[in-house]
N, C-alpha and C. Protein backbone atom coordinates (compact mmCIF):
# COMPACT_ATOMS: atom_id res chain seq x y z
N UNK A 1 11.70 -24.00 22.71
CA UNK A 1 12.80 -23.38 21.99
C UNK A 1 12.47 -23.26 20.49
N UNK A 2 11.54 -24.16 20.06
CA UNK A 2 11.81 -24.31 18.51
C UNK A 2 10.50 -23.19 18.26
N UNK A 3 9.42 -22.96 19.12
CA UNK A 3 8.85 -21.68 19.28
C UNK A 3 9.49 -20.50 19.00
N UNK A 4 10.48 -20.34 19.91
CA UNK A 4 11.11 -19.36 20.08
C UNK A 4 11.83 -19.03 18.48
N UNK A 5 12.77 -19.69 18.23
CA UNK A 5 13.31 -19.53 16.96
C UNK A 5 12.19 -18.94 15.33
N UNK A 6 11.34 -19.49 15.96
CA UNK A 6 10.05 -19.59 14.32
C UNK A 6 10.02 -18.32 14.92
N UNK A 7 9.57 -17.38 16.06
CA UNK A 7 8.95 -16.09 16.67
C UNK A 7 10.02 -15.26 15.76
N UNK A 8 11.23 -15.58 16.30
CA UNK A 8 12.02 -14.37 15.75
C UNK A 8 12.47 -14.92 14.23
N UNK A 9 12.67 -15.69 13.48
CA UNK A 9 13.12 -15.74 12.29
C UNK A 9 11.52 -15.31 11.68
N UNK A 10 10.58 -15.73 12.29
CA UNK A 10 9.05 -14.30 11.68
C UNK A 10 9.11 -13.01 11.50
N UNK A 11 9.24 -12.82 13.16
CA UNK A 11 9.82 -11.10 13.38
C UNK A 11 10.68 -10.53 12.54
N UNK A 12 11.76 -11.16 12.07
CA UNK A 12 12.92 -11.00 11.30
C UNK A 12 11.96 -10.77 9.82
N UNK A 13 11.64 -11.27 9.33
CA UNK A 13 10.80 -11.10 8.05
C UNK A 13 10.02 -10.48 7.73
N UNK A 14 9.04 -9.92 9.08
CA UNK A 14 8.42 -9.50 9.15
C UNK A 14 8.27 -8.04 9.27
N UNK A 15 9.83 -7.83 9.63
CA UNK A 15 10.45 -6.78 9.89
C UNK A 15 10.83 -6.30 9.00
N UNK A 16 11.57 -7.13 8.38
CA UNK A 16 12.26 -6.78 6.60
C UNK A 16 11.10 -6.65 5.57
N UNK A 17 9.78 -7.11 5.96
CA UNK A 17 8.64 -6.46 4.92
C UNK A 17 8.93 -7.72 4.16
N UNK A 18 9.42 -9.29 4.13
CA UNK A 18 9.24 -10.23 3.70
C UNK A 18 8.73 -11.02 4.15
N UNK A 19 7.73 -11.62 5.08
CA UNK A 19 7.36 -12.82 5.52
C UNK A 19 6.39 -13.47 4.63
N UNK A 20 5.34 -12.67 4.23
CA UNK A 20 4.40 -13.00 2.95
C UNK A 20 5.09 -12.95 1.83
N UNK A 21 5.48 -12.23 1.69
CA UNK A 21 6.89 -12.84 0.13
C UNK A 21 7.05 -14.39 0.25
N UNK A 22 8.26 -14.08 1.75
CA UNK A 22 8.77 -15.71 1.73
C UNK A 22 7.92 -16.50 2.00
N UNK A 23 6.80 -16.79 2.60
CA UNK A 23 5.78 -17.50 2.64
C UNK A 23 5.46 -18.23 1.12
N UNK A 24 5.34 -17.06 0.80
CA UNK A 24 4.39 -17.12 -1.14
C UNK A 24 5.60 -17.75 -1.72
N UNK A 25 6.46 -17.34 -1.79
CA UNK A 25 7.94 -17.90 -2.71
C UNK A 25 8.25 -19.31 -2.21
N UNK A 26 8.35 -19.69 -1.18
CA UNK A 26 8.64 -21.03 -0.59
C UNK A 26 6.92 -21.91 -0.87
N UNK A 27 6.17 -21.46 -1.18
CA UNK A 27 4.95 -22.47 -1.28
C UNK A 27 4.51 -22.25 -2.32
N UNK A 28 4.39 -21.30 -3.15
CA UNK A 28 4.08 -21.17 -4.52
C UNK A 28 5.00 -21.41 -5.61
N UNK A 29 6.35 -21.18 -5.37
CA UNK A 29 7.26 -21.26 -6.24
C UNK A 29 8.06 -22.24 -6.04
N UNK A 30 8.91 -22.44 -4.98
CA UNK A 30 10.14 -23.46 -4.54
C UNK A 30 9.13 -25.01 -4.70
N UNK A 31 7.51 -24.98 -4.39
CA UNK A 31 7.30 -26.09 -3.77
C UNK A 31 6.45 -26.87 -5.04
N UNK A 32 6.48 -26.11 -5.93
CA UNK A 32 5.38 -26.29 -7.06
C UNK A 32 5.96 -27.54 -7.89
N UNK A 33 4.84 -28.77 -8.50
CA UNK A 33 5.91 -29.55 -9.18
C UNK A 33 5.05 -29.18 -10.90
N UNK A 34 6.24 -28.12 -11.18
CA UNK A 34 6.36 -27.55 -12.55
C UNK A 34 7.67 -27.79 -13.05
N UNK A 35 7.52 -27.72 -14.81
CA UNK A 35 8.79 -28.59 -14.88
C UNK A 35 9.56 -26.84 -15.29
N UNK A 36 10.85 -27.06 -15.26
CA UNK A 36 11.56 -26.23 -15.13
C UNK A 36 11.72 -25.44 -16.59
N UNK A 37 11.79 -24.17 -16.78
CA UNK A 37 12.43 -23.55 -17.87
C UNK A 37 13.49 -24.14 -18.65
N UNK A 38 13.20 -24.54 -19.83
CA UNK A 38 14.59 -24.86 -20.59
C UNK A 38 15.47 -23.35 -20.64
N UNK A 39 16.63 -23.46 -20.73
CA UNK A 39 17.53 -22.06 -20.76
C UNK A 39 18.78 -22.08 -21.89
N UNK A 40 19.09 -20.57 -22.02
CA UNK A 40 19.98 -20.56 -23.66
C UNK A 40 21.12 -20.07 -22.59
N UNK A 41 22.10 -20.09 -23.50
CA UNK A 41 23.43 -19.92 -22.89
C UNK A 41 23.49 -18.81 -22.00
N UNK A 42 23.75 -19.05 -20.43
CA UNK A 42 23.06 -18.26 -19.61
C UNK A 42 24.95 -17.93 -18.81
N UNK A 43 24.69 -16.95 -17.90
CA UNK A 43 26.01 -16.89 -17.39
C UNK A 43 25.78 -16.17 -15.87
N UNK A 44 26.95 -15.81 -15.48
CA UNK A 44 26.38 -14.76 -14.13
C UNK A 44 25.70 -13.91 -14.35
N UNK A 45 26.13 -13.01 -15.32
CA UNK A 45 25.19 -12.16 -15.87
C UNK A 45 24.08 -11.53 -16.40
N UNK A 46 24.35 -12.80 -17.50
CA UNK A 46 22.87 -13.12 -18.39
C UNK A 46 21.96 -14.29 -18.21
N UNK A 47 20.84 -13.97 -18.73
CA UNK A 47 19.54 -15.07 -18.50
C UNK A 47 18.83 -14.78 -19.17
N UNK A 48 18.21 -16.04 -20.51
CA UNK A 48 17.68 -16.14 -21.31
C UNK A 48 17.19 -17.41 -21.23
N UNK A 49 15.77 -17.52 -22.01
CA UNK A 49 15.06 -18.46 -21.95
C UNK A 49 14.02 -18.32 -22.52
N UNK A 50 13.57 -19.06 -23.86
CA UNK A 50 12.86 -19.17 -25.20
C UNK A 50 12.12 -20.56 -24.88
N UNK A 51 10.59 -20.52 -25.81
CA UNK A 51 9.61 -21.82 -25.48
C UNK A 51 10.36 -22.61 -26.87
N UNK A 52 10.87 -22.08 -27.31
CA UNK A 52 11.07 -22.53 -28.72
C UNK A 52 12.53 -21.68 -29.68
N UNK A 53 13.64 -21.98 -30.09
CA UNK A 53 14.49 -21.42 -30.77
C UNK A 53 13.83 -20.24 -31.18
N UNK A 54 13.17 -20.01 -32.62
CA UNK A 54 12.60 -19.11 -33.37
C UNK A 54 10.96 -18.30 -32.71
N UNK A 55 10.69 -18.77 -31.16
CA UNK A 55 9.90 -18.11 -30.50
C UNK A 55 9.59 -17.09 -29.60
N UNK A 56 8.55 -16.20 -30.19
CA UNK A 56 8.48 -14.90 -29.99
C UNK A 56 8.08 -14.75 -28.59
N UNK A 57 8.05 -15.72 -27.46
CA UNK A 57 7.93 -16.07 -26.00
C UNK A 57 8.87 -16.03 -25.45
N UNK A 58 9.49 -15.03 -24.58
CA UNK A 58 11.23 -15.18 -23.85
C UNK A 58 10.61 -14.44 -22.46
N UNK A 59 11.97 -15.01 -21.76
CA UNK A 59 12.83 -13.79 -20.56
C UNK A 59 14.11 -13.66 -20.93
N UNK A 60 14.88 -12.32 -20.79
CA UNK A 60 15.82 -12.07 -20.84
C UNK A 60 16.44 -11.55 -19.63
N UNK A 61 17.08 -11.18 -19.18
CA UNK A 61 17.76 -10.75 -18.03
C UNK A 61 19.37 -10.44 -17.93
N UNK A 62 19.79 -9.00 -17.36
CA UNK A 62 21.02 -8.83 -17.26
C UNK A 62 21.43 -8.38 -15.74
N UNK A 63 21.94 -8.76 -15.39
CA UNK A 63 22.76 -8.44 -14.02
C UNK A 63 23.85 -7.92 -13.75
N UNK A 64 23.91 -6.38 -14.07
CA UNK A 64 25.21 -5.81 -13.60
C UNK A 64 24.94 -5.08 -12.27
N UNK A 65 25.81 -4.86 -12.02
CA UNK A 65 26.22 -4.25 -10.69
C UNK A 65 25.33 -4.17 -9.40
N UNK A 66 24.29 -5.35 -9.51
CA UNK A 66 23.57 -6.19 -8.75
C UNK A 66 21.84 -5.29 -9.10
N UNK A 67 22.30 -4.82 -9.99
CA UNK A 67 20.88 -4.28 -10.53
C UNK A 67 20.24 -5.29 -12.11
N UNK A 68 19.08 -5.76 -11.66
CA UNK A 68 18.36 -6.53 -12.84
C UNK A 68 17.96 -5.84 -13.75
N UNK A 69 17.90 -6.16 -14.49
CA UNK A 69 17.23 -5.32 -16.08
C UNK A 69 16.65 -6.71 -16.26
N UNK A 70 15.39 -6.66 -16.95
CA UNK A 70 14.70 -7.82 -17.94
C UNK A 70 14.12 -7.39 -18.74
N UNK A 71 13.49 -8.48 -20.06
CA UNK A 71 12.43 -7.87 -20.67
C UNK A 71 11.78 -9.44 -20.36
N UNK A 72 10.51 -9.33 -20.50
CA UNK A 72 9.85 -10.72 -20.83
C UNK A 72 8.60 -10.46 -21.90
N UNK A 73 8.71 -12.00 -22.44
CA UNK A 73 6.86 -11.66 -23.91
C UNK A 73 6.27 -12.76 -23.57
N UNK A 74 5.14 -12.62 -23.01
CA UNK A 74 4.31 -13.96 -22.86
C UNK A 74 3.02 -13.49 -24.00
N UNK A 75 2.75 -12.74 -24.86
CA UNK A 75 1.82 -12.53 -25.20
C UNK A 75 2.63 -11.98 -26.73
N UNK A 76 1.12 -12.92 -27.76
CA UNK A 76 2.12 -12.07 -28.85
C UNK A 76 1.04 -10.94 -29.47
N UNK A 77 1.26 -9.89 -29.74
CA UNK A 77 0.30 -8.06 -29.73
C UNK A 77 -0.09 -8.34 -31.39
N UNK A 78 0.61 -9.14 -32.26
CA UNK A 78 -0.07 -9.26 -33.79
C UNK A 78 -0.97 -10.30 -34.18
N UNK A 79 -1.03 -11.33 -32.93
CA UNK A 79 -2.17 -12.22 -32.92
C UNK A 79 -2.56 -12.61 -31.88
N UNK A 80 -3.68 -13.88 -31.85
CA UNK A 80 -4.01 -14.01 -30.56
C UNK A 80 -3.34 -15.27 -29.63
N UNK A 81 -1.39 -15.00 -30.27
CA UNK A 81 -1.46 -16.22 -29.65
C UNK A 81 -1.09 -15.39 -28.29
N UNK A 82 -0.22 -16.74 -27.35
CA UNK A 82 -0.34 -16.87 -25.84
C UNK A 82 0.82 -17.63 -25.43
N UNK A 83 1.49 -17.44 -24.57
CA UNK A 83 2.65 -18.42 -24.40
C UNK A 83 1.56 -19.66 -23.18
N UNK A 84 1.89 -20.45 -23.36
CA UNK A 84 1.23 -21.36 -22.05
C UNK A 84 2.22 -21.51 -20.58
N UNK A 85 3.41 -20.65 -20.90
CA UNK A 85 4.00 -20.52 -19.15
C UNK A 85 4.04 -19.03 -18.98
N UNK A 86 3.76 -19.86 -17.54
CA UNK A 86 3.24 -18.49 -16.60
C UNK A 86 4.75 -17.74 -16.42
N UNK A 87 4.47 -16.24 -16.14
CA UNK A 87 5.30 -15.19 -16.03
C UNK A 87 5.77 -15.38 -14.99
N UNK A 88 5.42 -15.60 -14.09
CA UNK A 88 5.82 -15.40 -12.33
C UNK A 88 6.43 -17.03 -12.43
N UNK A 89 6.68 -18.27 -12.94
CA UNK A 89 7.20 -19.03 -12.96
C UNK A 89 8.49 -18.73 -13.82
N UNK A 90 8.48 -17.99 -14.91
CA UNK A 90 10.00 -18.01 -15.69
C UNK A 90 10.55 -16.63 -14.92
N UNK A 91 10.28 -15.72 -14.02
CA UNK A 91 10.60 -14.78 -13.48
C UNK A 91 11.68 -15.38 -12.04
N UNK A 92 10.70 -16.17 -11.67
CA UNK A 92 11.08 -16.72 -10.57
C UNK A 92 12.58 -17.80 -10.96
N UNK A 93 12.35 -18.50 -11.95
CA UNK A 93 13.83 -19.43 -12.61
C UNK A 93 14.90 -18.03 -12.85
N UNK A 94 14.50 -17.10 -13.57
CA UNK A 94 15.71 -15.95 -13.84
C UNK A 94 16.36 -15.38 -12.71
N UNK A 95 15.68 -15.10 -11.58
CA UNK A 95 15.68 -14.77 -10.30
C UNK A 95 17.11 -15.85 -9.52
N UNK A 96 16.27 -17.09 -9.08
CA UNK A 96 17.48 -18.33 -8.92
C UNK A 96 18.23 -18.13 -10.15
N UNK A 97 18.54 -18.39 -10.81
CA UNK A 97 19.66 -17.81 -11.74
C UNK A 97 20.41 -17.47 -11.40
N UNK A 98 20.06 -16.04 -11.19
CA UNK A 98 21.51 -15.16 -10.79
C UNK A 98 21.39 -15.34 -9.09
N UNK A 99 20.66 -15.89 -8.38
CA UNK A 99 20.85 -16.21 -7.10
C UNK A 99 20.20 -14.46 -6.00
N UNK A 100 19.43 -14.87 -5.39
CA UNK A 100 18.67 -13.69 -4.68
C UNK A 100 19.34 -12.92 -4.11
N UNK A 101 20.73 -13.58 -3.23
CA UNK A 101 21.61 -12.85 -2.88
C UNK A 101 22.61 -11.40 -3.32
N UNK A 102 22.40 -11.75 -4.97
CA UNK A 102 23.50 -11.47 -6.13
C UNK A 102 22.66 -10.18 -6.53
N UNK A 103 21.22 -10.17 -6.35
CA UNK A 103 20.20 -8.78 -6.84
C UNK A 103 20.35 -7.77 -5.42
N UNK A 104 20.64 -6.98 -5.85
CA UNK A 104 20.58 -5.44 -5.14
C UNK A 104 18.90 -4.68 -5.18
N UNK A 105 18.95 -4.56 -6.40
CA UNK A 105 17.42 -3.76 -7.11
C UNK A 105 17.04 -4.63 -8.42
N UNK A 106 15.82 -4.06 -8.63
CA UNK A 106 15.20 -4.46 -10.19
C UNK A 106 14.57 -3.48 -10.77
N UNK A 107 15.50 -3.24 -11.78
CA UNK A 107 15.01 -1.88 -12.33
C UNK A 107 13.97 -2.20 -13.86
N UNK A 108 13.38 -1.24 -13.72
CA UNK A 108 11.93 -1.55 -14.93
C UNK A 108 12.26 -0.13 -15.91
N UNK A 109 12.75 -0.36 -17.47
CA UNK A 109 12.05 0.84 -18.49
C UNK A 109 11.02 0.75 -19.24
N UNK A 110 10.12 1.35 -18.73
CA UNK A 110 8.78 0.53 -19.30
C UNK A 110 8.92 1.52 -20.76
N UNK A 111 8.34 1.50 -22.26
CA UNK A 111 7.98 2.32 -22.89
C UNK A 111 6.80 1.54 -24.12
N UNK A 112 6.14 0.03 -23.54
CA UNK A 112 5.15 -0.47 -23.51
C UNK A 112 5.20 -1.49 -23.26
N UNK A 113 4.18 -2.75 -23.62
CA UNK A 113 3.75 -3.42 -22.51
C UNK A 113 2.52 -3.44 -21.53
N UNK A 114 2.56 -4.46 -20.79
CA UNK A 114 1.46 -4.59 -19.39
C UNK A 114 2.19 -3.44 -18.79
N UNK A 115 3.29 -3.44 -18.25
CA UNK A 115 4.03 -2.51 -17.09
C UNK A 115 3.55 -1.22 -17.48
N UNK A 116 3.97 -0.72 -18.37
CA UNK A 116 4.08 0.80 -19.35
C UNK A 116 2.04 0.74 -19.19
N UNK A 117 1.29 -0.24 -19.49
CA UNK A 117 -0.06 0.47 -19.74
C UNK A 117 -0.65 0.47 -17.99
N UNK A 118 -0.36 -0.47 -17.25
CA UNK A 118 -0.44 -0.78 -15.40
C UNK A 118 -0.01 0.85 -14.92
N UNK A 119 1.03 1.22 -15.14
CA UNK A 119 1.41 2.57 -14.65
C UNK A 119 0.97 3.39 -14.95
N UNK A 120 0.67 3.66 -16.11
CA UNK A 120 -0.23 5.27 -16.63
C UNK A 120 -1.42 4.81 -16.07
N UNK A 121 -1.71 3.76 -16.33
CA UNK A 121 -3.62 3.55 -16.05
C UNK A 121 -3.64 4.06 -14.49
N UNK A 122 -2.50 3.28 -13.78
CA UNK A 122 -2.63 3.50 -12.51
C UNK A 122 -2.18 5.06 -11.73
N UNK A 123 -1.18 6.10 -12.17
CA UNK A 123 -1.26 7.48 -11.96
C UNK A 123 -2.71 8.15 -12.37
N UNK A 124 -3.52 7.61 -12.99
CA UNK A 124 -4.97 8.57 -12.65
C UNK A 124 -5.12 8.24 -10.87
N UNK A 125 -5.16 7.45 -10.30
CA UNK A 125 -5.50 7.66 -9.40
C UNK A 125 -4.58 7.14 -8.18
N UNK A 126 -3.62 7.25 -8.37
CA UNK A 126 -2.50 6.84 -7.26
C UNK A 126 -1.26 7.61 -7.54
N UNK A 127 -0.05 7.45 -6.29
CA UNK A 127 0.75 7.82 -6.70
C UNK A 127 1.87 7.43 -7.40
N UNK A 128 3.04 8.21 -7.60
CA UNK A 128 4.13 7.24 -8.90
C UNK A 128 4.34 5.92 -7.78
N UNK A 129 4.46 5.97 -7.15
CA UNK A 129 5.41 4.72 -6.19
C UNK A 129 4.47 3.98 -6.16
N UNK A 130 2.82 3.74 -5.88
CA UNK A 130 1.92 3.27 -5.78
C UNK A 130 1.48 2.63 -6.98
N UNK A 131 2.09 3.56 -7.84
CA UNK A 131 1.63 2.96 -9.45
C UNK A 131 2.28 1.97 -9.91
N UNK A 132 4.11 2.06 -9.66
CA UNK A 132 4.80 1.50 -9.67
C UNK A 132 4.47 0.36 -8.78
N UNK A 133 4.64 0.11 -7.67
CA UNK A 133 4.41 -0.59 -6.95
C UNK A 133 2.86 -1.91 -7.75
N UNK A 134 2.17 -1.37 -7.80
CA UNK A 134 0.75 -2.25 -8.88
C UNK A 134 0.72 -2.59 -10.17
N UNK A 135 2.17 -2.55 -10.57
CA UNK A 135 2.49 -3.33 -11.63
C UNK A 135 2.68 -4.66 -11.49
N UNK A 136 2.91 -5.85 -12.91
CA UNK A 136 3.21 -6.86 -12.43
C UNK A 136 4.33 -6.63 -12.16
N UNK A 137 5.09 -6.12 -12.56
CA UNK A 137 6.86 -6.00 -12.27
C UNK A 137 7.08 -5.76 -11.07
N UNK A 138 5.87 -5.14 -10.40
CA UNK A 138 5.92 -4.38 -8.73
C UNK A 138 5.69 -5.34 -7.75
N UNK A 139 5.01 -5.99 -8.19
CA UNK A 139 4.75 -7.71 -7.45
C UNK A 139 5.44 -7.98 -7.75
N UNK A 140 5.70 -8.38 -8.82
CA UNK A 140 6.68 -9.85 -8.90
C UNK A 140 8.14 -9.30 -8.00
N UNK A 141 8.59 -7.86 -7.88
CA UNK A 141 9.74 -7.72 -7.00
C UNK A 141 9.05 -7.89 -5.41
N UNK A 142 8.04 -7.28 -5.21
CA UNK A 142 7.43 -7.35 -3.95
C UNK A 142 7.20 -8.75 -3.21
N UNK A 143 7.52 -9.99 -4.70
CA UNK A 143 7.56 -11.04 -3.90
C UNK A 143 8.74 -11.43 -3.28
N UNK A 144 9.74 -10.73 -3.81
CA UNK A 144 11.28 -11.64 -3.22
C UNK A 144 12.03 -10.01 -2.31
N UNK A 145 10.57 -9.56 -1.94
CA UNK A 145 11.17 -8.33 -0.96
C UNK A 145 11.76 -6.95 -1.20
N UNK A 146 11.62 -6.86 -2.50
CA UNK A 146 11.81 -5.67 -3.11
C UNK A 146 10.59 -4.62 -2.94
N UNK A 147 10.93 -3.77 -2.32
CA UNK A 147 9.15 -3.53 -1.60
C UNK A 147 9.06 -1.84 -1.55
N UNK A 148 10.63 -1.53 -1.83
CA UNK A 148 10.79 0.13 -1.88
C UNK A 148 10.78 0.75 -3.28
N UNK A 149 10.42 1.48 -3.86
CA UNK A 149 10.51 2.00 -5.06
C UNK A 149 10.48 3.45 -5.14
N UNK A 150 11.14 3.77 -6.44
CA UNK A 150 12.03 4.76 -6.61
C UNK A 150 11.43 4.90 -8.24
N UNK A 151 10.41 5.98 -8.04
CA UNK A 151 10.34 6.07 -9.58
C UNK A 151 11.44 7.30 -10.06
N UNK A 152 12.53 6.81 -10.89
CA UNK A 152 13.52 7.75 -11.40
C UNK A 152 12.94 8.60 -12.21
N UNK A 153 11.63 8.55 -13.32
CA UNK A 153 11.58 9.14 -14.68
C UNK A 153 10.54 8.82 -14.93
N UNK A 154 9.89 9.08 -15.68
CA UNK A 154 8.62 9.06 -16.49
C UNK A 154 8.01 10.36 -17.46
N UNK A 155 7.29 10.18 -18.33
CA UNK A 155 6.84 11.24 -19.27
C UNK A 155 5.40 10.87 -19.36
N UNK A 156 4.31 11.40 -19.46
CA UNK A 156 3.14 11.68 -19.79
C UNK A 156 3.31 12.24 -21.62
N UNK A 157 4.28 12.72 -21.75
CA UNK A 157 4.19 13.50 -22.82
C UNK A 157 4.73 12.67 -24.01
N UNK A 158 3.95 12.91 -25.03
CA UNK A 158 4.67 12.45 -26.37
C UNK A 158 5.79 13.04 -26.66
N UNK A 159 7.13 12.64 -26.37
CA UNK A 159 8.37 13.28 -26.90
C UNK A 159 8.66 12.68 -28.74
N UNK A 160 10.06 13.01 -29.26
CA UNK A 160 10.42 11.79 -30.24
C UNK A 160 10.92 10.39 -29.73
N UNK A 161 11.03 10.31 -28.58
CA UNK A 161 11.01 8.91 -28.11
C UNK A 161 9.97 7.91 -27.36
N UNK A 162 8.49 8.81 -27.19
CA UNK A 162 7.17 8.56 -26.52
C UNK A 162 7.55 8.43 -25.26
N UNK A 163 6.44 8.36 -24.86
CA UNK A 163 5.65 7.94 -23.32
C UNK A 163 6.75 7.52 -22.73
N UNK A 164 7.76 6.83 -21.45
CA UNK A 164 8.20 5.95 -21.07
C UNK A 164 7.81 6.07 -19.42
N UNK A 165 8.70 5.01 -18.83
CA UNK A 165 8.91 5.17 -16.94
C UNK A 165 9.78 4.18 -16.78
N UNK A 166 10.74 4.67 -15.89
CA UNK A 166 11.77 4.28 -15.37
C UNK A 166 11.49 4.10 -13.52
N UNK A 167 11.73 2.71 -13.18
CA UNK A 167 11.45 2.68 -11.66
C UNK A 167 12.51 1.62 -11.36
N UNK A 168 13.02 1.79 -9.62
CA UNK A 168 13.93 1.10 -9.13
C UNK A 168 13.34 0.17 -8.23
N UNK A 169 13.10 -1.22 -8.14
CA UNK A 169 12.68 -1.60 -6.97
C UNK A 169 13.95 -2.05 -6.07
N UNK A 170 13.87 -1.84 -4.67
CA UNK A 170 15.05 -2.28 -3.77
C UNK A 170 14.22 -2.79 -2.69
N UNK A 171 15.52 -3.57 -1.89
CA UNK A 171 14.73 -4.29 -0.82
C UNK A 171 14.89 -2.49 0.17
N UNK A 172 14.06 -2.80 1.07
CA UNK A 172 14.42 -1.63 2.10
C UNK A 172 15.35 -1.90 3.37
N UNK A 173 15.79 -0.89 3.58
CA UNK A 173 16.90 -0.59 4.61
C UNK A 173 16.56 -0.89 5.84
N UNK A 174 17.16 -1.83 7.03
CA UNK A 174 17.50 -1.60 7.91
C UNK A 174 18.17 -1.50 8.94
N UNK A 175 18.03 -0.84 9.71
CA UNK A 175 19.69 -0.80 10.56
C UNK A 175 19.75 -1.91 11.69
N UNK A 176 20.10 -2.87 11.74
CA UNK A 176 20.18 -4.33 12.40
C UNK A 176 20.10 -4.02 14.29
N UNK A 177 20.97 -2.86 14.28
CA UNK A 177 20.80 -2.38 16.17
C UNK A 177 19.17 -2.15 16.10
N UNK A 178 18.59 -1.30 15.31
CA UNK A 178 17.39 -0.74 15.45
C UNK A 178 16.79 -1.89 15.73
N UNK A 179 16.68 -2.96 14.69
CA UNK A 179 16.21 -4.07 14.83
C UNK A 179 15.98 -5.18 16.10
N UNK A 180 17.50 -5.63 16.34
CA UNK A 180 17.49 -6.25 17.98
C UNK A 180 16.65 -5.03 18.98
N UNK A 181 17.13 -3.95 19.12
CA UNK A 181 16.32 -3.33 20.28
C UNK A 181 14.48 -3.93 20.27
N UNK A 182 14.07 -3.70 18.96
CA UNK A 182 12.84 -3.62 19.04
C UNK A 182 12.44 -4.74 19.29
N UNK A 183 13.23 -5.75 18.53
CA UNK A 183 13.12 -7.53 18.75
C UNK A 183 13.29 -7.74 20.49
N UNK A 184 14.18 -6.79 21.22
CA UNK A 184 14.55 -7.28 22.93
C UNK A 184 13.29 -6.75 23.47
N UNK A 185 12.82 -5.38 22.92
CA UNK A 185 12.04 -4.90 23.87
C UNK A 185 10.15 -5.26 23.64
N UNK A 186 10.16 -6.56 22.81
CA UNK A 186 8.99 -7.11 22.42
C UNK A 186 8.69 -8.60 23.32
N UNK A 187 10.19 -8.74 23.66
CA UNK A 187 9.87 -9.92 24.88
C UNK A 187 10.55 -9.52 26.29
N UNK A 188 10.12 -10.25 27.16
CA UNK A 188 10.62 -10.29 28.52
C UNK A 188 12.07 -10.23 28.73
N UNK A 189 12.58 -9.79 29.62
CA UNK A 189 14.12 -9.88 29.95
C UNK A 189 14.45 -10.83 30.54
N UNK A 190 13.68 -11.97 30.83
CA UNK A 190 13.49 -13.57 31.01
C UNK A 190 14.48 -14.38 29.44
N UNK A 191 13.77 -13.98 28.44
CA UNK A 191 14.24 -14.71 27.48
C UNK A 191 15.91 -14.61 26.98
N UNK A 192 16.06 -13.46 27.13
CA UNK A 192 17.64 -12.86 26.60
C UNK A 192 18.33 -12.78 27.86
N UNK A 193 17.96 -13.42 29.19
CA UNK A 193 18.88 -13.26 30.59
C UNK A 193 19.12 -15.19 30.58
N UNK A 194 18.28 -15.76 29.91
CA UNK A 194 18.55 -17.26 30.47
C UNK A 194 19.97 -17.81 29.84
């Protein structure tokens, strides 16, 4: 029986295009003994978190209408410093934050950055969704199952506001009947008759 259960809560994940997510998230992240993000006055909404009061190292995060917005700086562009915590660890605290349940999508405006230079570099030879998708922003949603993307916008062109790209990541759709059928008709009529 306890076979049975691991088969389909796999299938189930596996199905939803999360099992390597949740795999990676439950052993890389949940299980890690790292010490936790200190955090600034945080709410349902918001999520913030600085190495230091007056430091140029943050995540920010807003949560309306179950769509994420963030910015994060682990790197500072006027010298050579470096934040010493990892991105995918304060991503992952903002994430629990607002609770996995509570995110719909994670939307990215890139207009620089890793993301903003990952995407142009990556449209020479892929497509927008693909490009999108091979960002860190595209992983880091691809880890908690956000795996569909929706590039809304982007410019190649120097406007008066430059370059930008706008992308949606969402988990993907499925229709739960579709699901059981395929889940019944992958085992015997032994298992679902006992």
């Amino acid at each position: 029986m306890k076979q049975f259960i691991h088969l389909i809560l796999y299938t189930l994940l596996t199905f939803c295009g999360g099992a390597d997510a949740f795999s990676k998230s439950c052993t890389d992240l949940l299980l890690t003994d790292r010490p936790r993000a200190r955090t600034g006055p945080n709410s349902e909404t918001y999520y913030y978190w600085s190495s230091a009061p007056e430091s140029n190292f943050f995540i920010e995060g807003h949560l309306v209408g179950g769509v994420l917005e963030y910015g994060i700086k682990l790197k500072n562009f006027h010298s050579s410093g470096r934040s010493e915590h990892r991105g995918q660890d304060l991503f992952h605290d903002m994430v629990m934050h607002f609770g996995l349940k509570n995110i719909e999508a994670i939307r990215g405006k890139w207009s620089e950055g890793d993301n903003f230079t990952e995407f142009f570099n990556n449209l020479e030879d892929m497509s927008e969704e693909r490009a999108a998708k091979n960002t860190w922003s595209g992983r880091m949603a691809s880890n908690y199952g956000f795996t569909s993307v929706e590039v809304v916008d982007y410019s190649v062109l120097v406007f008066e506001k430059g370059k930008y790209a706008e992308v949606i990541f969402r988990r993907p759709s499925y229709d739960l009947r579709l699901f059981l059928a395929k889940l019944k008709s992958a085992w015997s009529m032994d298992y679902w008759d006992e």
